[in-house]
N, C-alpha and C. Protein backbone atom coordinates (compact mmCIF):
# COMPACT_ATOMS: atom_id res chain seq x y z
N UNK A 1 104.03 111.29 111.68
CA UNK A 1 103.96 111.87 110.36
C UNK A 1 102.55 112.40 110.13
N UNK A 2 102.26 113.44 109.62
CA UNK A 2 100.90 114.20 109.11
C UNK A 2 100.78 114.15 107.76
N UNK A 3 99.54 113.80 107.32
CA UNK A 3 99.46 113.60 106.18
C UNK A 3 98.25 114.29 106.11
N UNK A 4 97.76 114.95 104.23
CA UNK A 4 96.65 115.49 104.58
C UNK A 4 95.70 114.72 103.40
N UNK A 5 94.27 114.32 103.96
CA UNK A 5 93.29 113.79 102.70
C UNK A 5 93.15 114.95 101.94
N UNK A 6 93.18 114.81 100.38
CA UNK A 6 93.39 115.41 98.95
C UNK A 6 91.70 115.24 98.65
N UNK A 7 91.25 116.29 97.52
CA UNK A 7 90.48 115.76 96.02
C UNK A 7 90.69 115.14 95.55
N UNK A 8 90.71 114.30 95.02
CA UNK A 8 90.93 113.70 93.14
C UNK A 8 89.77 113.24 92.50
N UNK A 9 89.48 114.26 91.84
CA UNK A 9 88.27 113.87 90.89
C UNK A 9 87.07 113.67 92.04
N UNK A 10 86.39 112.76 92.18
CA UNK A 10 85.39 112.56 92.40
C UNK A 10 85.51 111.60 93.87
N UNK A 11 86.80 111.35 94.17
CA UNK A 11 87.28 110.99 95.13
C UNK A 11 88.51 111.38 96.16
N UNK A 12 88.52 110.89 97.38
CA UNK A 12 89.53 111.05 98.13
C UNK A 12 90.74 110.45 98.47
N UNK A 13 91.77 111.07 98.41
CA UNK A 13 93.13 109.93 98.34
C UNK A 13 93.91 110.57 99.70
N UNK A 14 95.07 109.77 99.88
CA UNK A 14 95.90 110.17 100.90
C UNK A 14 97.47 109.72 99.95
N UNK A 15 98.35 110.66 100.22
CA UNK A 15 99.51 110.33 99.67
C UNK A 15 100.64 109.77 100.05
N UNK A 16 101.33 108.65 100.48
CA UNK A 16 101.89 107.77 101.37
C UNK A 16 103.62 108.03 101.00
N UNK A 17 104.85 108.58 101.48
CA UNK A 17 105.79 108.63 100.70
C UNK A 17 106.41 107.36 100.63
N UNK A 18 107.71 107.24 99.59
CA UNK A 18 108.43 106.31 99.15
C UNK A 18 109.05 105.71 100.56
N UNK A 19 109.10 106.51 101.43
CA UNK A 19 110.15 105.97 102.74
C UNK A 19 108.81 105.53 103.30
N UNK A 20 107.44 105.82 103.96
CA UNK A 20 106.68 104.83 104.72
C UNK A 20 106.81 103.82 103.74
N UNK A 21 106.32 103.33 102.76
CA UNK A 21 106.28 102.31 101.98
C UNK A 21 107.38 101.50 102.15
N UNK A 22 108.36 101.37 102.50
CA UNK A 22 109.88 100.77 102.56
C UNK A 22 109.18 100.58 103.61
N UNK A 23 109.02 101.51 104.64
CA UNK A 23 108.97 100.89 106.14
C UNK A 23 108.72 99.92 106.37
N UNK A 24 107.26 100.07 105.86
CA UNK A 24 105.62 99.11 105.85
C UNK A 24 105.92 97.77 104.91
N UNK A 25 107.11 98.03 103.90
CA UNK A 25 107.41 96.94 103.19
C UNK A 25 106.05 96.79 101.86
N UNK A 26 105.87 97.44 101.95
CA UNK A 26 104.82 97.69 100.53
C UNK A 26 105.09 98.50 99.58
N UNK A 27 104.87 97.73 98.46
CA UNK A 27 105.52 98.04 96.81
C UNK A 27 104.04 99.07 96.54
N UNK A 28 104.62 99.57 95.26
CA UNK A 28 103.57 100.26 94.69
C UNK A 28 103.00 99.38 93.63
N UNK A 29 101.52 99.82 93.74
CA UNK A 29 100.93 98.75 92.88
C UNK A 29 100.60 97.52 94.17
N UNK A 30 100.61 97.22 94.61
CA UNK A 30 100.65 96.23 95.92
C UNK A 30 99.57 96.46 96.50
N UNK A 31 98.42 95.37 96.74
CA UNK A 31 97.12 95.16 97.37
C UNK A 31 97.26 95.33 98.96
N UNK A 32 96.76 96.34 99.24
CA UNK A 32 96.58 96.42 100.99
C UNK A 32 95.18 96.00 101.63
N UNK A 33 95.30 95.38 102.68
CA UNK A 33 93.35 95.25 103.26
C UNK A 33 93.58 97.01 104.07
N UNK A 34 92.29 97.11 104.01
CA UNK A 34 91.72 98.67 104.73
C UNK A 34 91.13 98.01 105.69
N UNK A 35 91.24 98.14 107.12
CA UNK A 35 90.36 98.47 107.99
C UNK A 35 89.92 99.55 108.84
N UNK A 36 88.40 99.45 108.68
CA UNK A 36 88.72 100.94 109.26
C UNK A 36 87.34 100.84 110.56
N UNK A 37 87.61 101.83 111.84
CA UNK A 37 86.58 101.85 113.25
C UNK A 37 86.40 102.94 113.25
N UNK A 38 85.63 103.25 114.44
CA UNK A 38 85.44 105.05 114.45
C UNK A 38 86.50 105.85 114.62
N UNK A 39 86.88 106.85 113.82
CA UNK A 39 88.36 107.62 113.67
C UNK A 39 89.83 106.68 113.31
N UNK A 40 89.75 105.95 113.05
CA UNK A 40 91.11 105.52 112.40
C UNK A 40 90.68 104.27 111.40
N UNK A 41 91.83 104.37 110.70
CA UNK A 41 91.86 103.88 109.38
C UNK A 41 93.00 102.79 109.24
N UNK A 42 93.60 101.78 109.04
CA UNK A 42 94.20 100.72 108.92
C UNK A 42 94.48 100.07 107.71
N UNK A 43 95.79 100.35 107.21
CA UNK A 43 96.09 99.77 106.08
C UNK A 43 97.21 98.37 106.75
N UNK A 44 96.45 97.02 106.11
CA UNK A 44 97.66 95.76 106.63
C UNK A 44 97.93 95.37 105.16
N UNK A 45 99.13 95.24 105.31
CA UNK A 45 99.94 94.48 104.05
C UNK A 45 99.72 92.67 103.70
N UNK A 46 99.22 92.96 102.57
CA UNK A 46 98.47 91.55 102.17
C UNK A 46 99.74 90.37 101.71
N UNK A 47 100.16 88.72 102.81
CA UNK A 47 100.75 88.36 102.17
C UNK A 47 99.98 87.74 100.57
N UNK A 48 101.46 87.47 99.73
CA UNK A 48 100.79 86.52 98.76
C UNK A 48 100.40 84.93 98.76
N UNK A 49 99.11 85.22 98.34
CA UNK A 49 98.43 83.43 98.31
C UNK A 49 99.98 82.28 97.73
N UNK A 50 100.40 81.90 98.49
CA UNK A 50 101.18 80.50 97.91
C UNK A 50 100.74 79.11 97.80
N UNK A 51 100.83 78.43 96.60
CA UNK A 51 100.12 77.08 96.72
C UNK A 51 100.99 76.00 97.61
N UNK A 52 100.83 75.04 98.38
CA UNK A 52 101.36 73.88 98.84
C UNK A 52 102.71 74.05 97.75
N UNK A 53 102.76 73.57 96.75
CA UNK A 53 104.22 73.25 95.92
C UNK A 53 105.21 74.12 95.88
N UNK A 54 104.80 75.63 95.97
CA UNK A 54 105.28 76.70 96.27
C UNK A 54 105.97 76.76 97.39
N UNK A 55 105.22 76.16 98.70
CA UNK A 55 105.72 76.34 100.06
C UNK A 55 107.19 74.97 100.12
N UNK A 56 106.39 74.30 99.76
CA UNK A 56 107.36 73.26 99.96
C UNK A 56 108.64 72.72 98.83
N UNK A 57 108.70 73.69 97.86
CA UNK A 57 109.73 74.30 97.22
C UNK A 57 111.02 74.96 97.93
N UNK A 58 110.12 76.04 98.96
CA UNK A 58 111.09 76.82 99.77
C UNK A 58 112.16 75.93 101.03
N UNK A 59 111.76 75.03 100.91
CA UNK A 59 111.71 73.96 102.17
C UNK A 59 113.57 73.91 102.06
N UNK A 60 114.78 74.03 102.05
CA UNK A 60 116.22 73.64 102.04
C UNK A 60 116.16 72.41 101.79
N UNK A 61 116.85 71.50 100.88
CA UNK A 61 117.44 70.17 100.36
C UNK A 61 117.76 70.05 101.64
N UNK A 62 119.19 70.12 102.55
CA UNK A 62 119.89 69.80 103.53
C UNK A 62 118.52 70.14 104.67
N UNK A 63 117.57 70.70 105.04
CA UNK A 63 116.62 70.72 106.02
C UNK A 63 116.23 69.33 106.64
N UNK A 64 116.90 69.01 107.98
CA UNK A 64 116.69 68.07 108.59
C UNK A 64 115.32 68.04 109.85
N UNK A 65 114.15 67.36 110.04
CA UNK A 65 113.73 67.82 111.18
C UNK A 65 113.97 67.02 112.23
N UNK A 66 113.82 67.91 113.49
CA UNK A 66 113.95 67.55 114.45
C UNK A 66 113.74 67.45 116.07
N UNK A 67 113.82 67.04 117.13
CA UNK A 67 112.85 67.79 118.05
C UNK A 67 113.39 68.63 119.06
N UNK A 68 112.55 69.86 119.98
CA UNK A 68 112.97 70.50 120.18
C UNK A 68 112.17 70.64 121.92
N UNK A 69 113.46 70.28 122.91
CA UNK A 69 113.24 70.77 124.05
C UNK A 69 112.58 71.62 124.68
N UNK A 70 111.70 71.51 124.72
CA UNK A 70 110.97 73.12 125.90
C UNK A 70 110.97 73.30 127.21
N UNK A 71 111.93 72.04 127.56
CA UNK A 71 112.69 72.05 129.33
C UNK A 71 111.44 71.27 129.80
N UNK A 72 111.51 71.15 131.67
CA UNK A 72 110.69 70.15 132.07
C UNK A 72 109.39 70.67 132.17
N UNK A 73 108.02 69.98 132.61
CA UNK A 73 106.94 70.38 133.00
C UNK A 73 106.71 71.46 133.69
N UNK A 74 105.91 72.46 133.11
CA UNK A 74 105.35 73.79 134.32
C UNK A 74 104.28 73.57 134.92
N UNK A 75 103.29 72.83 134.62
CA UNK A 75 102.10 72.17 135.44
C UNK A 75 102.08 70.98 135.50
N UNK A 76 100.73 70.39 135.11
CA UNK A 76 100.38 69.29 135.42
C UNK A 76 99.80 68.24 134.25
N UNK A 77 101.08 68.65 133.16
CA UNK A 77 101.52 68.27 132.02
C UNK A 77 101.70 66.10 132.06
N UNK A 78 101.23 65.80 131.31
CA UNK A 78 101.45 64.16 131.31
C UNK A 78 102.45 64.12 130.03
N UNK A 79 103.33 63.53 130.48
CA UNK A 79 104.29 63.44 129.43
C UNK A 79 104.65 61.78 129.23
């Protein structure tokens, strides 16, 4: 996709359409980090800060844990 940097006012914008945004999974209004190196520019989609109670809210009632096989030793693993 080609996009071209604009004026606006006293600054420079780039105009992103409604379908990258779906892609990228970013809302409008939605905080992106910029990174940027020589010649390219990097927009990453910021998750949101969740507190501990938050996370473990999401957790399923019925969520049992349990353990999980990773088959036998590939080296020189002490088990």
């Amino acid at each position: 996709m080609l996009a071209k940097i604009q004026k606006w006012g006293n600054s420079q914008g780039l105009r992103l359409s409604k379908d990258v945004l779906a892609l990228a999974g970013i809302a409008v209004g939605e905080e992106v980090e910029v990174t940027v190196s020589p010649g390219e520019i990097v927009l990453h989609r910021r998750r949101p800060k969740r507190s501990l109670d938050e996370l473990l809210e999401a957790i399923p009632e019925d969520y049992k844990p349990g353990e999980v096989d990773f088959g036998p030793p590939a080296g020189k693993e002490a088990w």
